[in-house]
C-alpha atoms as a PDB file:
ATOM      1  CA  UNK A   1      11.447   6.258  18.730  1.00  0.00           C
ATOM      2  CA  UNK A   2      13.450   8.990  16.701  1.00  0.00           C
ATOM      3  CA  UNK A   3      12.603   8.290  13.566  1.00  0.00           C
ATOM      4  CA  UNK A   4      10.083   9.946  11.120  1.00  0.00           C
ATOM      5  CA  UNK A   5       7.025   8.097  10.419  1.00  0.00           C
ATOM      6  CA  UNK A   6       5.394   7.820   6.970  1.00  0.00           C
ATOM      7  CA  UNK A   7       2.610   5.244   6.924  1.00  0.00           C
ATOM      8  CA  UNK A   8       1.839   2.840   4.223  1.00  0.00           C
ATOM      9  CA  UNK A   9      -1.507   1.996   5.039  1.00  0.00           C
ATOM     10  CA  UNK A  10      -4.206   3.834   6.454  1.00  0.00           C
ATOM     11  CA  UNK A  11      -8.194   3.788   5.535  1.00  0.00           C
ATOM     12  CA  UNK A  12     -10.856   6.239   5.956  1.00  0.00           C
ATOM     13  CA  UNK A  13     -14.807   6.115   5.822  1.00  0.00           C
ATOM     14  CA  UNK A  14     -17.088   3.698   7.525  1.00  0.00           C
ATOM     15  CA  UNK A  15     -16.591  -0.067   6.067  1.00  0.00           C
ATOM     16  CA  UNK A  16     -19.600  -2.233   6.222  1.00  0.00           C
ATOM     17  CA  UNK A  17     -18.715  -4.563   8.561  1.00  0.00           C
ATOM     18  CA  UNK A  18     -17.422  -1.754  11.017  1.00  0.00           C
ATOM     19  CA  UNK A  19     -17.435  -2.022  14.669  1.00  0.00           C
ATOM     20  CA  UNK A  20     -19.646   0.854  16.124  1.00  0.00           C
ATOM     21  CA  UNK A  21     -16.646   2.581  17.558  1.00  0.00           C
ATOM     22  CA  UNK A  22     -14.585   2.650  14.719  1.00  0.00           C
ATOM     23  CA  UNK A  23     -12.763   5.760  13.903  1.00  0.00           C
ATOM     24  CA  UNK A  24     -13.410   6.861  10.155  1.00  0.00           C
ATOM     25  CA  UNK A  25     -12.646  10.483  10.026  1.00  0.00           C
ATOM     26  CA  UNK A  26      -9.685  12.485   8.514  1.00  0.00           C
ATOM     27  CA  UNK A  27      -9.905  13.989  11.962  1.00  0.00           C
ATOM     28  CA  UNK A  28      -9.657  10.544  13.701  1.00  0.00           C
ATOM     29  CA  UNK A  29      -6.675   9.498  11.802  1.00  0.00           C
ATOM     30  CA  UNK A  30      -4.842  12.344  12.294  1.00  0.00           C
ATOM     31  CA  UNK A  31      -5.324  12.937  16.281  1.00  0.00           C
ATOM     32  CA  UNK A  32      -4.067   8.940  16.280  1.00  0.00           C
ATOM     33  CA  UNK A  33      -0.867  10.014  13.973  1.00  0.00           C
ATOM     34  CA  UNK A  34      -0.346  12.767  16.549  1.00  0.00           C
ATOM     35  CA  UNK A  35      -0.890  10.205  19.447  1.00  0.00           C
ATOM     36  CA  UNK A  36       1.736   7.835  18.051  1.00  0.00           C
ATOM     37  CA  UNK A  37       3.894  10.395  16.292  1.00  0.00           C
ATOM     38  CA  UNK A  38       3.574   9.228  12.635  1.00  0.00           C
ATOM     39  CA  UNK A  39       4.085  12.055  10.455  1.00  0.00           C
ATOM     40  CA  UNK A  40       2.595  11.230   7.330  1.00  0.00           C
ATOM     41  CA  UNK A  41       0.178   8.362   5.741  1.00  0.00           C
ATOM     42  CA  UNK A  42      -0.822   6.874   2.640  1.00  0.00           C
ATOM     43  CA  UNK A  43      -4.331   6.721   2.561  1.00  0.00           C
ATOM     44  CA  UNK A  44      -7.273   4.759   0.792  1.00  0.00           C
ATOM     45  CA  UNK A  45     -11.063   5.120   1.462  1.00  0.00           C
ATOM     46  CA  UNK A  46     -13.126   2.213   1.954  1.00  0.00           C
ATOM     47  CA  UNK A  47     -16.044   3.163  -0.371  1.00  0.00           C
ATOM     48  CA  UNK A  48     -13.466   2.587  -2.996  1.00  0.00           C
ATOM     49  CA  UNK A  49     -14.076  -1.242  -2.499  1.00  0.00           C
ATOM     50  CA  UNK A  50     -16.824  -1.323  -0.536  1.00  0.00           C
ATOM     51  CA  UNK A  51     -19.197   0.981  -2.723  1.00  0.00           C
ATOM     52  CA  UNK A  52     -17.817   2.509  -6.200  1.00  0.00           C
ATOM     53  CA  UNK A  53     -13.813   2.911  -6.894  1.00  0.00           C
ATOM     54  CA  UNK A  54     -14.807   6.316  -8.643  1.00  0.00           C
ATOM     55  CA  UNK A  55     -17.018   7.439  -5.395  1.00  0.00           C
ATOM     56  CA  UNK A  56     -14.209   6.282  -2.803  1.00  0.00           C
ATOM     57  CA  UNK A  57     -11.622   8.459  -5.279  1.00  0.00           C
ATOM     58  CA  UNK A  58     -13.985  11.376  -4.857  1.00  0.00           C
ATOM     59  CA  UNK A  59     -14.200  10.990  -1.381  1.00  0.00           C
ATOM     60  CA  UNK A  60     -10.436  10.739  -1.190  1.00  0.00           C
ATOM     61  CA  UNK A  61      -9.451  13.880  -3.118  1.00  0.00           C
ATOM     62  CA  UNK A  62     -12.734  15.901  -0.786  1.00  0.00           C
ATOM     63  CA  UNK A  63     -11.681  14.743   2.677  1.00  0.00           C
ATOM     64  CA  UNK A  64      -7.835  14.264   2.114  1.00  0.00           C
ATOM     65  CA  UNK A  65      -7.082  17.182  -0.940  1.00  0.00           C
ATOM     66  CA  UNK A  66      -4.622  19.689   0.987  1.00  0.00           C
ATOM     67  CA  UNK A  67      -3.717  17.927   3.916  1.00  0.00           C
ATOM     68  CA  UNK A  68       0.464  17.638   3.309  1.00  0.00           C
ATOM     69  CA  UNK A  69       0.215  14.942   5.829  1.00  0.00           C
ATOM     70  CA  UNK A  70      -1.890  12.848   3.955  1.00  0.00           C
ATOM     71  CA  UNK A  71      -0.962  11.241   0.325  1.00  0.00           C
ATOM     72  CA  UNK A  72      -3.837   9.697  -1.363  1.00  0.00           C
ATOM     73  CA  UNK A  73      -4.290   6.537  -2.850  1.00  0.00           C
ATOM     74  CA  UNK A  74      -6.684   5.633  -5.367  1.00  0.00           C
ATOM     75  CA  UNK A  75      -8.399   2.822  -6.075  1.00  0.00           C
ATOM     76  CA  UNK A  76      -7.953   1.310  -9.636  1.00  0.00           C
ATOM     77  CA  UNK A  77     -10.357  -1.118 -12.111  1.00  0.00           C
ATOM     78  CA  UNK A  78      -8.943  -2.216 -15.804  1.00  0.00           C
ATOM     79  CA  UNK A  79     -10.300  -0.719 -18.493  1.00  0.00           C
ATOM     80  CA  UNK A  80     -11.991  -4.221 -20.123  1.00  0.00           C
ATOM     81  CA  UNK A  81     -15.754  -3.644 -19.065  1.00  0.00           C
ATOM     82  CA  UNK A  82     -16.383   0.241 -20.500  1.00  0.00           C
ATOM     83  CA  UNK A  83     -17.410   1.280 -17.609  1.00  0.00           C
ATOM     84  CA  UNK A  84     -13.924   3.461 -16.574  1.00  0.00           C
ATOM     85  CA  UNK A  85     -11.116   5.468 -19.096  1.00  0.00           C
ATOM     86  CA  UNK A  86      -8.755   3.856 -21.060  1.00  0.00           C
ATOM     87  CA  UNK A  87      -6.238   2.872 -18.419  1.00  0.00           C
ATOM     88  CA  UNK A  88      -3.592   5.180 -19.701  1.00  0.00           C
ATOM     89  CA  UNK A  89      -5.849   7.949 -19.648  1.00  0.00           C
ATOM     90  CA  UNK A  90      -7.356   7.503 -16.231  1.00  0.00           C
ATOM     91  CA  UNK A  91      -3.823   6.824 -14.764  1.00  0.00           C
ATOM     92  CA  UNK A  92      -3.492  10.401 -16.250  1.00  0.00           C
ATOM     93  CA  UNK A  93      -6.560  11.912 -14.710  1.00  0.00           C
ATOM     94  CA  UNK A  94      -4.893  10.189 -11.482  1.00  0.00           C
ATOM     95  CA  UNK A  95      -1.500  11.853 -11.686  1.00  0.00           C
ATOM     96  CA  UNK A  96      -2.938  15.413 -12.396  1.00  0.00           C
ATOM     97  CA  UNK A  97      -5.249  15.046  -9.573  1.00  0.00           C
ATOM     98  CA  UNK A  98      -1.497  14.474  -7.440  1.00  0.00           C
ATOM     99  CA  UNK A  99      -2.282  10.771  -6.575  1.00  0.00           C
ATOM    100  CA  UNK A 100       0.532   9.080  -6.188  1.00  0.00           C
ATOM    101  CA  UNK A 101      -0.429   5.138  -5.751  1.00  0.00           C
ATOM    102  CA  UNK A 102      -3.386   2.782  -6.414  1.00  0.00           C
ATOM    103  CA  UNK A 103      -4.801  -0.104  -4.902  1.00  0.00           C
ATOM    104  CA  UNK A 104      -6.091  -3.621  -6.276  1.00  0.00           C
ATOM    105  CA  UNK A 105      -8.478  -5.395  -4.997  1.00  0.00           C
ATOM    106  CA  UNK A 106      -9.099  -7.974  -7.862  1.00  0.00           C
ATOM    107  CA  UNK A 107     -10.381 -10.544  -6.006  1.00  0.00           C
ATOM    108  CA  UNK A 108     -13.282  -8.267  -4.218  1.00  0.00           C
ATOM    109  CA  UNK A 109     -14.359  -6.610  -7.389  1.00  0.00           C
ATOM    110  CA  UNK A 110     -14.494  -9.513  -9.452  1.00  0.00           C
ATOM    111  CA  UNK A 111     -11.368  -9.059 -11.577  1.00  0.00           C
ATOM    112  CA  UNK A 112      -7.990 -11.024 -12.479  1.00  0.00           C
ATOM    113  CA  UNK A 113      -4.348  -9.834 -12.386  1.00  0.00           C
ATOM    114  CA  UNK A 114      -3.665 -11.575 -15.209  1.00  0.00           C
ATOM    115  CA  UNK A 115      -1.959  -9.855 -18.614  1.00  0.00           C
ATOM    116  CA  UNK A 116      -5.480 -10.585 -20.594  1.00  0.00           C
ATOM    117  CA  UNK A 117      -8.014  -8.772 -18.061  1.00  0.00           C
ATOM    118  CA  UNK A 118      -5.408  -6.343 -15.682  1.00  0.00           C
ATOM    119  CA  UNK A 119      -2.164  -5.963 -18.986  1.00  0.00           C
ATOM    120  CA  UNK A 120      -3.564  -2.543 -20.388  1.00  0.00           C
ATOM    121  CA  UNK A 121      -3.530  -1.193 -16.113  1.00  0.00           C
ATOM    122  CA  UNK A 122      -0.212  -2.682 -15.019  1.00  0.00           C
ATOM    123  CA  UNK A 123       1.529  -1.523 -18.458  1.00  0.00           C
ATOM    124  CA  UNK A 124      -0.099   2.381 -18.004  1.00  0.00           C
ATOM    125  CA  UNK A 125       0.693   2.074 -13.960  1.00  0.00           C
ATOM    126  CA  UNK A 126       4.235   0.525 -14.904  1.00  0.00           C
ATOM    127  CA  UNK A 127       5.075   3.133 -17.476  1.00  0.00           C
ATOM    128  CA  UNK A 128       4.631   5.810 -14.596  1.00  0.00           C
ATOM    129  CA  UNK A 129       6.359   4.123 -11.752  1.00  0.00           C
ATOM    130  CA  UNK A 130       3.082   4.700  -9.777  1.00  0.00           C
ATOM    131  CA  UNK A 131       3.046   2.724  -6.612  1.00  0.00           C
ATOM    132  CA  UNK A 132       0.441  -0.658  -5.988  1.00  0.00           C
ATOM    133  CA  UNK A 133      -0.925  -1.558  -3.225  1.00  0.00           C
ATOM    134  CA  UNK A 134      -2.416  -4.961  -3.187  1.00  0.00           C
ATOM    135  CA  UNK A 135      -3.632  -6.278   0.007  1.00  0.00           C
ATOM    136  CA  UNK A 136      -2.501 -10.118   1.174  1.00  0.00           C
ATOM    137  CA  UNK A 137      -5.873 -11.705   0.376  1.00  0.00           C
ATOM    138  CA  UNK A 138      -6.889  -9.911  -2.715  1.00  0.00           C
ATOM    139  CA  UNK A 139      -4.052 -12.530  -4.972  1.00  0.00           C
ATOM    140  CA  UNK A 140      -2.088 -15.833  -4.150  1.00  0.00           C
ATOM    141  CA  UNK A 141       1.699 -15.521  -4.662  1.00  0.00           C
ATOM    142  CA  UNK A 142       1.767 -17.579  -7.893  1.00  0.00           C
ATOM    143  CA  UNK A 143      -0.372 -14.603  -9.818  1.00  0.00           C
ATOM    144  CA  UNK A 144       1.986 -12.015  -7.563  1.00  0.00           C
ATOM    145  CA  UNK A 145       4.735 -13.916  -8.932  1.00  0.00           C
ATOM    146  CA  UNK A 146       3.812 -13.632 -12.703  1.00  0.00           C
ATOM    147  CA  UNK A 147       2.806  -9.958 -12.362  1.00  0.00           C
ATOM    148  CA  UNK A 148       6.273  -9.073 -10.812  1.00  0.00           C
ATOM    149  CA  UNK A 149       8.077 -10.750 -13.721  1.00  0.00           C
ATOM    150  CA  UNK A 150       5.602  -9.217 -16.438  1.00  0.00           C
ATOM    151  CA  UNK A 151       5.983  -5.913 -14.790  1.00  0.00           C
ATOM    152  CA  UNK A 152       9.619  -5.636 -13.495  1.00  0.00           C
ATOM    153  CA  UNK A 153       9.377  -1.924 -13.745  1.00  0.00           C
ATOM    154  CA  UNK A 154       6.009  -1.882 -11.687  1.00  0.00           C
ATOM    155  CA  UNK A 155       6.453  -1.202  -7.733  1.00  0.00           C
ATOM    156  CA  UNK A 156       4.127  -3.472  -5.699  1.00  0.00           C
ATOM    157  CA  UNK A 157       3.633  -3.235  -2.159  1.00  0.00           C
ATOM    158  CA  UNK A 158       2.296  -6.677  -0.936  1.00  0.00           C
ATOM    159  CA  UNK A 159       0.209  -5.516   2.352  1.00  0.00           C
ATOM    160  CA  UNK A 160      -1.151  -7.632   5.955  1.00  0.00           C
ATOM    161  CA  UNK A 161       0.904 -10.198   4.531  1.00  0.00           C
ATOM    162  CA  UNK A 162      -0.094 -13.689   6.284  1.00  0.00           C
ATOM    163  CA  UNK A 163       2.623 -14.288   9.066  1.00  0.00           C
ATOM    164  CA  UNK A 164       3.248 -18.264   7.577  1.00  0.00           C
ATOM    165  CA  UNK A 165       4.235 -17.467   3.912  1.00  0.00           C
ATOM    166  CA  UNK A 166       8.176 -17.013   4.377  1.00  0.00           C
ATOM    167  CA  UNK A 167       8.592 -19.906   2.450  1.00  0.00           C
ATOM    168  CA  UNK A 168       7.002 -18.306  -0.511  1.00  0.00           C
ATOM    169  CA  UNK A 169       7.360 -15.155   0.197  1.00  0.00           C
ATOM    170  CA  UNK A 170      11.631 -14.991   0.526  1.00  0.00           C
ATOM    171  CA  UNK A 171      11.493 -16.514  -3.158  1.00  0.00           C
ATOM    172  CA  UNK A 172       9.828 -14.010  -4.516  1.00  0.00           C
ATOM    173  CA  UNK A 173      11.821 -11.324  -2.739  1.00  0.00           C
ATOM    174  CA  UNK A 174      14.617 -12.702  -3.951  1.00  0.00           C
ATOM    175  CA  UNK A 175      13.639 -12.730  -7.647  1.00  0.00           C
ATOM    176  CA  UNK A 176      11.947  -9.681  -7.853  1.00  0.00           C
ATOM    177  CA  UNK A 177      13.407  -6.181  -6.908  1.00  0.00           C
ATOM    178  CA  UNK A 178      10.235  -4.066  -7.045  1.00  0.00           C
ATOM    179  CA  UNK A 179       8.353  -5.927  -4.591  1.00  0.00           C
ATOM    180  CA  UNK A 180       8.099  -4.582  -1.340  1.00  0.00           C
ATOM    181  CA  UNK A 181       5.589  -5.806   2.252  1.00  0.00           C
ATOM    182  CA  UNK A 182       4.601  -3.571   4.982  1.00  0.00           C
ATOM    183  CA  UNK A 183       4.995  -4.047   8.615  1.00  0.00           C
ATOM    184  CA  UNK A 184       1.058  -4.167   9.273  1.00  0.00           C
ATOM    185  CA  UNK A 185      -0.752  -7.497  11.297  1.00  0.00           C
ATOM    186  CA  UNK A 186      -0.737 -10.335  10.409  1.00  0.00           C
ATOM    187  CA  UNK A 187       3.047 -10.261   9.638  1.00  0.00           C
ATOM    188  CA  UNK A 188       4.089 -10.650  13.107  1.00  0.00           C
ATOM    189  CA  UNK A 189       7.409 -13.051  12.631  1.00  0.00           C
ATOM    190  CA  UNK A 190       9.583 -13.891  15.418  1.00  0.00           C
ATOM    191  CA  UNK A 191      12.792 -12.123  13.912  1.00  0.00           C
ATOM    192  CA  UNK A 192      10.779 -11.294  10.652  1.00  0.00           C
ATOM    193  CA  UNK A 193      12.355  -7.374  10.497  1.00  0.00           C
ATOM    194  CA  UNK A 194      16.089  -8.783  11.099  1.00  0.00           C
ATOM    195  CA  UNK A 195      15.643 -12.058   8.488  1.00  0.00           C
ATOM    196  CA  UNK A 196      14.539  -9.082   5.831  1.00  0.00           C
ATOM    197  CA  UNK A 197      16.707  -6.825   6.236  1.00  0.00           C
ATOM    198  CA  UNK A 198      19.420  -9.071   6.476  1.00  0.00           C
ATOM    199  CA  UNK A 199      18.545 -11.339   3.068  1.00  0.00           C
ATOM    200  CA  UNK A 200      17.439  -8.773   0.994  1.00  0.00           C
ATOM    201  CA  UNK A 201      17.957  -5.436   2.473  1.00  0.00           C
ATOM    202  CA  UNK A 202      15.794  -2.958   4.645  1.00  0.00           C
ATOM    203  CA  UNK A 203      14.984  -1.391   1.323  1.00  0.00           C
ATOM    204  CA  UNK A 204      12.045  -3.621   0.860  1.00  0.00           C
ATOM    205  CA  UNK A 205      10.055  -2.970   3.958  1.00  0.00           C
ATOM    206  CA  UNK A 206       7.793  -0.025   4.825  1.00  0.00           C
ATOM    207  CA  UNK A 207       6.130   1.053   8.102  1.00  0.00           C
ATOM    208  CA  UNK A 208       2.055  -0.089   7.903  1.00  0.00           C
ATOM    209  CA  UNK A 209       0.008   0.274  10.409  1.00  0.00           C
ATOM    210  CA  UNK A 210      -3.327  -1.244   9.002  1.00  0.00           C
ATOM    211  CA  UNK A 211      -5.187   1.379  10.586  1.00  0.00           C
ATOM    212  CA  UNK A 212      -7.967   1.661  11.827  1.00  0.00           C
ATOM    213  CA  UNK A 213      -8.856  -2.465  11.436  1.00  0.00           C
ATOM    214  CA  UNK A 214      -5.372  -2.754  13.341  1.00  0.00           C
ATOM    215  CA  UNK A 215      -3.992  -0.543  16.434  1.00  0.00           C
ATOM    216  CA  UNK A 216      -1.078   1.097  14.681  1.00  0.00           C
ATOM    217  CA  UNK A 217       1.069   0.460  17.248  1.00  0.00           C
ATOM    218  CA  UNK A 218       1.733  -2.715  16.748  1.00  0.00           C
ATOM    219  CA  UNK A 219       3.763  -1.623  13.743  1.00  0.00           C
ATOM    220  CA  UNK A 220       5.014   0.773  15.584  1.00  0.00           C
ATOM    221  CA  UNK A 221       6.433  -1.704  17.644  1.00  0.00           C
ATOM    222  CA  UNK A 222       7.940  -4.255  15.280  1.00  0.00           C
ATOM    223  CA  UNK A 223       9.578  -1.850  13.860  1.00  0.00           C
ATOM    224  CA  UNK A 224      11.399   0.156  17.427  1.00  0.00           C
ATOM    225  CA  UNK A 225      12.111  -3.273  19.203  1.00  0.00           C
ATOM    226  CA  UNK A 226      13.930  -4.751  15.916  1.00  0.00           C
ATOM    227  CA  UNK A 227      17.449  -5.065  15.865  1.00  0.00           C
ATOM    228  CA  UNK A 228      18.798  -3.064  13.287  1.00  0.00           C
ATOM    229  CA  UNK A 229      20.715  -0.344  12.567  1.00  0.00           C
ATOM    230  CA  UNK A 230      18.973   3.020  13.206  1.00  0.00           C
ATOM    231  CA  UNK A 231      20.079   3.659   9.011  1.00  0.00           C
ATOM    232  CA  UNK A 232      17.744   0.709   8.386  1.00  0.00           C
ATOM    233  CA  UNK A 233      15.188   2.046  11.151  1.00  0.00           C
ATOM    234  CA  UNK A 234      14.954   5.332   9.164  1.00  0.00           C
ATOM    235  CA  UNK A 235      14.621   3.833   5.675  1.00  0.00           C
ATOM    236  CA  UNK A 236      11.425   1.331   6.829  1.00  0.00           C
ATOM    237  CA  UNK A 237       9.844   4.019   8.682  1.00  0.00           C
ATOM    238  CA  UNK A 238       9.846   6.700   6.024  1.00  0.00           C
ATOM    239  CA  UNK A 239      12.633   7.206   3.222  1.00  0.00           C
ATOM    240  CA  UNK A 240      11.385   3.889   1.320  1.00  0.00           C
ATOM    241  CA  UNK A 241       8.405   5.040   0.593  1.00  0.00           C
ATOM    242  CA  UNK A 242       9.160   8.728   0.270  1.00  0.00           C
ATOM    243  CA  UNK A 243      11.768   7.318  -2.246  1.00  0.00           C
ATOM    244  CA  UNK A 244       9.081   5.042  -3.974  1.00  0.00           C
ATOM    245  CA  UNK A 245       6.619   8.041  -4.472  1.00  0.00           C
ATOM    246  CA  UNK A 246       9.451  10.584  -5.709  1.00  0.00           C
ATOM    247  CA  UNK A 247      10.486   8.093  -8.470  1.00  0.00           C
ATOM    248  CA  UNK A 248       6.523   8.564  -9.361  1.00  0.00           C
ATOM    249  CA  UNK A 249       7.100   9.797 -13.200  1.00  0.00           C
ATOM    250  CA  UNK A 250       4.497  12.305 -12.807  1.00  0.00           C
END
């Protein structure tokens, strides 16, 4: 496939529940974005939700600091229990550092979305433009819903979306023009790519791999074997996001 790769969604470090072959290297995920020809990645560590979001943003910025192939993503808490900055002044510390996006995992560390635990994050990530990743499982679509229309200026990438939630998911594409899915399992859909793009526009897909949970290519695939136009081709595989990230108000 001709066109450039920029991965959404990439992890590095060991997870708990690895299996003993799992890659978890910076080394590992770059020989497989050689193998498959993926030229850059977004990329969270797990001990950001497995262990300590401030020791998997360490990690991050020591393994992944320098590498122009690799953007990092950090993993964010509100600022309600003490125990991190004020969230406008750790989505500061964030930006300085050259982090572009966070990710949520609310339901995992115990918190809510909702304006009167997550409003002082969303409004500081909002305010920026910064890009947030929230994984399928971590919210159900009602809370995405009322975040989206809280935060219309907020960009949220909706990742391993279920394969069975078109029905809820094409409402809230159509309502809300910041949120975007990735391509990663399990949103397999016969035709999924081509119902998108048609409805509402290639603009609100990007190329995920899941990796390394998920072999990256069956992304990969969804995305060459779709029938589309190779302008749409190019904007899921790379330009959305690199669009998403340069609108970043840094």
């Amino acid at each position: 496939m001709s066109v450039r790769l920029f991965d959404c969604n990439c992890r590095i470090g060991r997870r708990l529940d690895a299996r003993s072959n799992e890659p978890s290297t910076v080394a590992e995920l770059l020989a497989e974005m050689d193998r498959l020809e993926i030229e850059k990645a977004l990329v969270v560590h797990y001990s950001g939700y497995e262990s300590l979001p401030d020791l998997g943003n360490r990690r991050i910025e020591d393994e992944a600091r320098g590498n122009p192939r690799l953007a990092r993503v950090w993993t964010a808490l509100p600022d309600t229990a003490g125990d991190t900055p004020p969230a406008r002044q750790w989505v500061e510390r964030m930006l300085t550092a050259g982090a572009r996006a966070v990710q949520l995992f609310p339901k995992r560390m115990n918190w809510q979305l909702d304006e009167w635990c997550a409003g002082s994050l969303l409004r500081a990530l909002e305010d920026r433009k910064v890009l947030a990743l929230l994984p399928f499982a971590e919210a159900d679509l009602g809370t995405v819903h009322e975040v989206l229309e809280k935060h219309p200026r907020l960009p949220l990438l909706l990742t391993n979306v279920n394969y069975r939630v078109n029905r809820m998911l094409f409402p809230l594409l159509e309502l809300h023009a910041n949120l975007h899915i990735d391509l990663a399992p399990p949103y397999d859909v016969h035709d999924g790519v081509e119902e998108i793009c048609k409805r509402f526009g290639a603009k609100r897909l990007l190329f995920g791999s899941g990796y390394p949970v998920a072999e990256p290519g069956a992304a990969l695939a969804m995305l060459a074997y779709a029938r589309i136009s190779e302008d749409e081709r190019a904007r899921i595989g790379a330009r959305n996001l690199e669009q998403i990230l340069e609108e970043v108000q840094a």
